[in-house]
Protein backbone atom coordinates (compact mmCIF):
# COMPACT_ATOMS: atom_id res chain seq x y z
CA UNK A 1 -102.51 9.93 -79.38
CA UNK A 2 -103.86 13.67 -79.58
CA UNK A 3 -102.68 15.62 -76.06
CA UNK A 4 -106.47 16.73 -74.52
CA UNK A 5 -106.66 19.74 -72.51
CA UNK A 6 -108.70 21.16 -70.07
CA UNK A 7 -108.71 24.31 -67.82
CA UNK A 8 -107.71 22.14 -65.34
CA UNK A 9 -106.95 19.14 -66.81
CA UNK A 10 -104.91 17.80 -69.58
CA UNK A 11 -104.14 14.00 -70.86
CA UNK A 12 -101.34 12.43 -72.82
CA UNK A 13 -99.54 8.98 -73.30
CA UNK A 14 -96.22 9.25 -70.52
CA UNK A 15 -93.65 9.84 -73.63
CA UNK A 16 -90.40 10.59 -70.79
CA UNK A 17 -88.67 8.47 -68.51
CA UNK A 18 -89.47 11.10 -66.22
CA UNK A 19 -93.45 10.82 -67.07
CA UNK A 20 -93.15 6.83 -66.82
CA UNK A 21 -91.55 7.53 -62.97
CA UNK A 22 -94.50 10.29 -62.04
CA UNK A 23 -96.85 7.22 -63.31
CA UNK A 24 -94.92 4.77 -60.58
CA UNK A 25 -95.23 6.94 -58.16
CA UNK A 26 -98.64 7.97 -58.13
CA UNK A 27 -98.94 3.86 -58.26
CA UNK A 28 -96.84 3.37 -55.55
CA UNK A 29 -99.14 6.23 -53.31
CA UNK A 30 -102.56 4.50 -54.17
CA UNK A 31 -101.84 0.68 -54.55
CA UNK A 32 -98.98 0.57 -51.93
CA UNK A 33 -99.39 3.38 -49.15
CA UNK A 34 -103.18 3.08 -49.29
CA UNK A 35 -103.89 -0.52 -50.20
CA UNK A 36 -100.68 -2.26 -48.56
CA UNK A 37 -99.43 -3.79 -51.66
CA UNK A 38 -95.99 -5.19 -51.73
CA UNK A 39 -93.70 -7.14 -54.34
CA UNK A 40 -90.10 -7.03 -56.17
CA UNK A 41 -91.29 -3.66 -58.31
CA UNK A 42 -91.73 -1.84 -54.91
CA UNK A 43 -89.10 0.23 -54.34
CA UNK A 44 -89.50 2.01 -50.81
CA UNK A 45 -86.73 3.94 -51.21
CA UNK A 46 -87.41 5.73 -54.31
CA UNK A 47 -91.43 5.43 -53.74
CA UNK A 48 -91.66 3.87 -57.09
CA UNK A 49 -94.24 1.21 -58.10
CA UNK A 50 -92.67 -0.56 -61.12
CA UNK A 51 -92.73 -3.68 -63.16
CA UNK A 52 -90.87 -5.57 -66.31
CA UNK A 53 -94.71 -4.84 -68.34
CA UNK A 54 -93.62 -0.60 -67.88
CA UNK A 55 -91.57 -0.42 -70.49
CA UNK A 56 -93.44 -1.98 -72.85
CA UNK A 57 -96.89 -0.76 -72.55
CA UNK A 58 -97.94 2.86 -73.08
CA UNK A 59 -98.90 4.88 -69.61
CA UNK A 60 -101.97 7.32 -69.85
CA UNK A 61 -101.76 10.31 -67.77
CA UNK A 62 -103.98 12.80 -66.07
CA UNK A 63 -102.61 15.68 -65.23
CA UNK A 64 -103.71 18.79 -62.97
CA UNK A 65 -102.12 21.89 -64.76
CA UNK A 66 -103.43 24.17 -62.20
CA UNK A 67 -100.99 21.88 -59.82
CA UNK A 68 -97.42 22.12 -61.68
CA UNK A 69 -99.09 19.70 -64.08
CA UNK A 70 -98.55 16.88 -61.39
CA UNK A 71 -99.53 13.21 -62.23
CA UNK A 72 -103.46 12.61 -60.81
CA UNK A 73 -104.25 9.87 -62.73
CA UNK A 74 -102.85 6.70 -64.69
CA UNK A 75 -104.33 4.23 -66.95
CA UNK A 76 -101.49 1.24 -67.78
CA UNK A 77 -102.53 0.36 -71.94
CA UNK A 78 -101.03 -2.54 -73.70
CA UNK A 79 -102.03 -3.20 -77.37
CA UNK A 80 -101.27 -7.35 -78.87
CA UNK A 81 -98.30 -5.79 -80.67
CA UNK A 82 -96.80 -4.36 -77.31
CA UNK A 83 -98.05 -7.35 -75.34
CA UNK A 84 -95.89 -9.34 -77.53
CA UNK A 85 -92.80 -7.60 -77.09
CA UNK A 86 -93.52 -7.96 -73.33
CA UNK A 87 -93.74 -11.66 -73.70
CA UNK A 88 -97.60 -11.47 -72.79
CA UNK A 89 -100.11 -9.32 -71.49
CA UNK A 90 -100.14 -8.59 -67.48
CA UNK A 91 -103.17 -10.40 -66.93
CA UNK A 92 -101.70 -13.96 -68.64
CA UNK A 93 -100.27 -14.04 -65.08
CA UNK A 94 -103.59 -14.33 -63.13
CA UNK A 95 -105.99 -15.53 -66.33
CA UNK A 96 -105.98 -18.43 -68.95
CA UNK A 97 -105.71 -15.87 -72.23
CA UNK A 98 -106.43 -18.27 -74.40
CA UNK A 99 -110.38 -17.69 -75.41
CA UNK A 100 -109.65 -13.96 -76.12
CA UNK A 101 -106.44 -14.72 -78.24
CA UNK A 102 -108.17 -17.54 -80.29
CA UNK A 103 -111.20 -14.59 -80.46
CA UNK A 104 -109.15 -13.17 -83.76
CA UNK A 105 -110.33 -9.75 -81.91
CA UNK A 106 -108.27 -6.79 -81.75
CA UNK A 107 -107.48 -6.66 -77.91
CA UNK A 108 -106.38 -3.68 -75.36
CA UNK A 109 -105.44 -4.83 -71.77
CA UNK A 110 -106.30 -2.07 -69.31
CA UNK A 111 -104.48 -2.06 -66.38
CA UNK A 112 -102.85 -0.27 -63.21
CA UNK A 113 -105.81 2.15 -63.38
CA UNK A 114 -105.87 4.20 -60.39
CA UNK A 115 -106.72 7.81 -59.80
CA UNK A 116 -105.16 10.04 -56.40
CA UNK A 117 -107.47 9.85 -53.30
CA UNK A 118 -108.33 13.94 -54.09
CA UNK A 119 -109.98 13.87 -57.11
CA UNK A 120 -111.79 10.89 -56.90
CA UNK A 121 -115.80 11.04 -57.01
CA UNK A 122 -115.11 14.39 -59.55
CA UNK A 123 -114.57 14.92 -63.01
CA UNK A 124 -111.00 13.53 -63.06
CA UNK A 125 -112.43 9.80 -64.21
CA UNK A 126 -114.36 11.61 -67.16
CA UNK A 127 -111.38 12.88 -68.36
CA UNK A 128 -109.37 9.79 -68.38
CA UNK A 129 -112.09 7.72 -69.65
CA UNK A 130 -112.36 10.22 -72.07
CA UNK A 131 -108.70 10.01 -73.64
CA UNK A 132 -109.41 5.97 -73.34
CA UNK A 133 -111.99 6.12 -75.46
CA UNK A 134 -110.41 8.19 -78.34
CA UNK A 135 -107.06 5.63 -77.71
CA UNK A 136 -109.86 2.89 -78.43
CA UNK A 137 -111.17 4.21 -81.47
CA UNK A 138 -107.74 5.25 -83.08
CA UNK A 139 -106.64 2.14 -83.01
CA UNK A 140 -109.84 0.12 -84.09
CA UNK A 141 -110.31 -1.97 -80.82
CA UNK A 142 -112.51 -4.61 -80.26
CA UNK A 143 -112.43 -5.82 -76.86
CA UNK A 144 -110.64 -4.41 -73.53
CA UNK A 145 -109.97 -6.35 -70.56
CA UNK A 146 -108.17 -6.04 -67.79
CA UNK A 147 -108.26 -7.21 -63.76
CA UNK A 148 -110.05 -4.92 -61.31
CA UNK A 149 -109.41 -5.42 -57.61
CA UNK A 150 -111.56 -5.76 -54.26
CA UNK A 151 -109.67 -5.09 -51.48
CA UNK A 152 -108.45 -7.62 -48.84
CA UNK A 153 -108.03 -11.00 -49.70
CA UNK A 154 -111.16 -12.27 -47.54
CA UNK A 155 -113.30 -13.76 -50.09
CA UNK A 156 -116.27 -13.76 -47.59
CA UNK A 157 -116.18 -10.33 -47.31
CA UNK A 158 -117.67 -9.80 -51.00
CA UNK A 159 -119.27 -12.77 -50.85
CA UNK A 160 -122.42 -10.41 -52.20
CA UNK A 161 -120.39 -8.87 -54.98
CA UNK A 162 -118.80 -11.88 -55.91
CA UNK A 163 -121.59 -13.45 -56.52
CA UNK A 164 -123.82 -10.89 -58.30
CA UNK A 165 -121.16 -10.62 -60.88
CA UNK A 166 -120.76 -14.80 -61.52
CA UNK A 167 -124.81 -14.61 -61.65
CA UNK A 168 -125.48 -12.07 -64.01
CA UNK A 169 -122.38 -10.93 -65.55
CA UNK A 170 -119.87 -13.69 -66.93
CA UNK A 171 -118.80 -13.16 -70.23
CA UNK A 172 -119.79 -14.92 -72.93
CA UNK A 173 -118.35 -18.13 -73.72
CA UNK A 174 -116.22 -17.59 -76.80
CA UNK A 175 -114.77 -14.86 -74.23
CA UNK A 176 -114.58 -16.41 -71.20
CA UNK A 177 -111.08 -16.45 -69.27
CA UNK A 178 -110.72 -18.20 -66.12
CA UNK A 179 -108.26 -17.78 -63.30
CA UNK A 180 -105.52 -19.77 -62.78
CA UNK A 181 -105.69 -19.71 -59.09
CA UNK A 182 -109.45 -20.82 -59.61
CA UNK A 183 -111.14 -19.34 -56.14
CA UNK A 184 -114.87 -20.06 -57.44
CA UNK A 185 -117.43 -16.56 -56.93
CA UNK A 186 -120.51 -18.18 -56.67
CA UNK A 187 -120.99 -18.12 -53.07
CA UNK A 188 -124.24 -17.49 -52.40
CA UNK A 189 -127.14 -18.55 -54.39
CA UNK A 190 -128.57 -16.14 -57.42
CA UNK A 191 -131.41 -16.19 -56.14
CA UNK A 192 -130.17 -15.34 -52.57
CA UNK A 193 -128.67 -12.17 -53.22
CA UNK A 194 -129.65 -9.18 -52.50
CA UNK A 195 -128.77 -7.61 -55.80
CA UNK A 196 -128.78 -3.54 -54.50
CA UNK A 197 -126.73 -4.71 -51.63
CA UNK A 198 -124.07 -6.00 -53.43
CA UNK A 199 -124.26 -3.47 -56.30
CA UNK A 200 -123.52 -0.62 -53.24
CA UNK A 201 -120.61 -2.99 -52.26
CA UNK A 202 -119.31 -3.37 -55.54
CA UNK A 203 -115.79 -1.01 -56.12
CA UNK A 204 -116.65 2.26 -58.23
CA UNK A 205 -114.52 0.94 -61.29
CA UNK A 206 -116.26 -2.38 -61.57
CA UNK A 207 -119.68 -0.60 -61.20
CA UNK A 208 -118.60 1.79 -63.99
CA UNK A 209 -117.55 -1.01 -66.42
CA UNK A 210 -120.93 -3.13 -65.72
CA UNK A 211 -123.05 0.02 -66.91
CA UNK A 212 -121.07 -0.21 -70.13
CA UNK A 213 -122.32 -3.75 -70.73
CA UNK A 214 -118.93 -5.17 -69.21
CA UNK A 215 -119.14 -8.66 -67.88
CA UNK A 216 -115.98 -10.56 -66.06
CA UNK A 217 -114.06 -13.83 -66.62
CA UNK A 218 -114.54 -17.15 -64.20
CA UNK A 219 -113.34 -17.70 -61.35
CA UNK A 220 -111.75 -14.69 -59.11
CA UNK A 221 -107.95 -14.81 -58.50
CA UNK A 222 -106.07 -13.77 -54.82
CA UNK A 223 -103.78 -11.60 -55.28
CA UNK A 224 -101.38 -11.73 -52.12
CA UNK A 225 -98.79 -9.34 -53.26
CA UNK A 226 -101.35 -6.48 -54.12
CA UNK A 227 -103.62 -7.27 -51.12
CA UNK A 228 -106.73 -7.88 -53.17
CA UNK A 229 -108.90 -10.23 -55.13
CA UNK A 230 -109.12 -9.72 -58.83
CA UNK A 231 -111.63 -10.54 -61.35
CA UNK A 232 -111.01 -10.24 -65.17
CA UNK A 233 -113.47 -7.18 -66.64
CA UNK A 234 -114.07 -8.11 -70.43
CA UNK A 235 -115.57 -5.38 -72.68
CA UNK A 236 -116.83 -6.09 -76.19
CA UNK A 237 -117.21 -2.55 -77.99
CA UNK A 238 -119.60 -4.32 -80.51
CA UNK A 239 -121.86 -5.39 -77.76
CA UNK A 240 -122.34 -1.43 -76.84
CA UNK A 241 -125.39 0.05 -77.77
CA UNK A 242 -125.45 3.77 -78.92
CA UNK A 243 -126.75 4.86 -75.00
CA UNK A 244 -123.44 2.61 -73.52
CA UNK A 245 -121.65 3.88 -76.28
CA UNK A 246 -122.23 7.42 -75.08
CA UNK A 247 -121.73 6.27 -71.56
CA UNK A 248 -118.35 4.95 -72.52
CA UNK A 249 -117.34 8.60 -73.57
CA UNK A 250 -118.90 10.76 -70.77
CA UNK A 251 -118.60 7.69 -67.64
CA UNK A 252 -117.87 8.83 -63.98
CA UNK A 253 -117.06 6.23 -60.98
């Protein structure tokens, strides 16, 4: 993948051990300092956020060159080829694969996405959706998935969200996943929710891949570990029209 610069920011695929560790630690600042996740790749001691999927997949960093070039941003990619070596994508562990590998679609599983709490709301998601997109089109994918997390574990809490997504946003059937810890998301009636309200409600990331025609799996899955409930994002690049495919280039959350 072509290295992207900007005057403040540049992004490249982690290609060091070293990288790969900046990656796990930004991780372990955002999903386990800030959003009390746990598990056996926590390592306290080292402030490391790891798993046996790192050294498979590729790691796409931001970086902020006017800050020592420090790690700001991380997108986890894992192409069929690298999923393979792996043993199988991340997301086999939460959702039933099977549609989207019987799909005979060129897949990308998008994961550990998270950006540091000081340049969020600011150009630093542009970039790295940015570098995504050109990974995308080098490669000649078809669809990207991935999970993308509410916090807590307190399903009534997004009751709203939940159930604005299961209403007007499951994928279509021939790409359909479904949890494996089946915790349904229809909770309140379509016709019952107050669709603004639970757009406001819905996490920046999720928002972001809904406006790019993105639509999400069935079922939500509980996440103890990470301290969240996840819902599988699906995202056909055929389905994009030429204003979402623009989006996909330029999107903020």
């Amino acid at each position: 993948m072509t290295e992207r610069k900007h005057p403040k920011f540049k992004t490249r695929l982690a290609r060091t051990a070293e990288e790969l560790r900046a990656a796990q630690a930004l991780r372990y600042t955002v999903f386990v300092e800030e959003l009390g996740g746990t598990g056996a790749g926590v390592w306290h001691d080292k402030r490391l956020e790891t798993d046996e999927f790192d050294p498979h997949f590729d790691h796409l960093l931001l970086t902020d060159e006017e800050q020592g070039g420090s790690v700001v941003g991380v997108y986890r990619l894992a192409t069929q080829e690298q999923a393979k070596a792996a043993g199988r994508f991340y997301t086999d562990d939460e959702y039933d694969l099977a549609p989207l590998l019987a799909s005979g679609r060129k897949l990308l599983e998008l994961g550990r996405s998270c950006v540091h709490r000081d340049y969020r709301g600011g150009p630093a998601m542009f970039h790295l959706w940015t570098a995504l997109a050109a990974y995308v089109e080098e490669r000649a994918i078809d669809v990207l998935f991935g999970t993308a997390s509410f916090h807590g574990t307190d399903l009534t809490a997004h009751a709203p969200a939940l159930s604005l997504l299961h209403a007007a946003h499951l994928a279509p059937s021939e790409l359909r996943v479904r949890s494996r810890a089946f915790e349904a998301m229809d909770l309140i009636a379509a016709n019952a929710v107050d669709r603004p309200s639970a757009m406001r409600e819905m996490p920046p990331l999720i928002k972001a891949y809904l406006r790019l025609g993105g639509t999400v799996g069935e079922g939500a899955f509980i996440d103890h570990a990470f301290n969240t409930i996840d819902v599988c994002l699906i995202l056909d690049t055929l389905r994009l029209n030429e204003r979402q495919r623009g989006l996909y280039s330029r999107a903020q959350t």
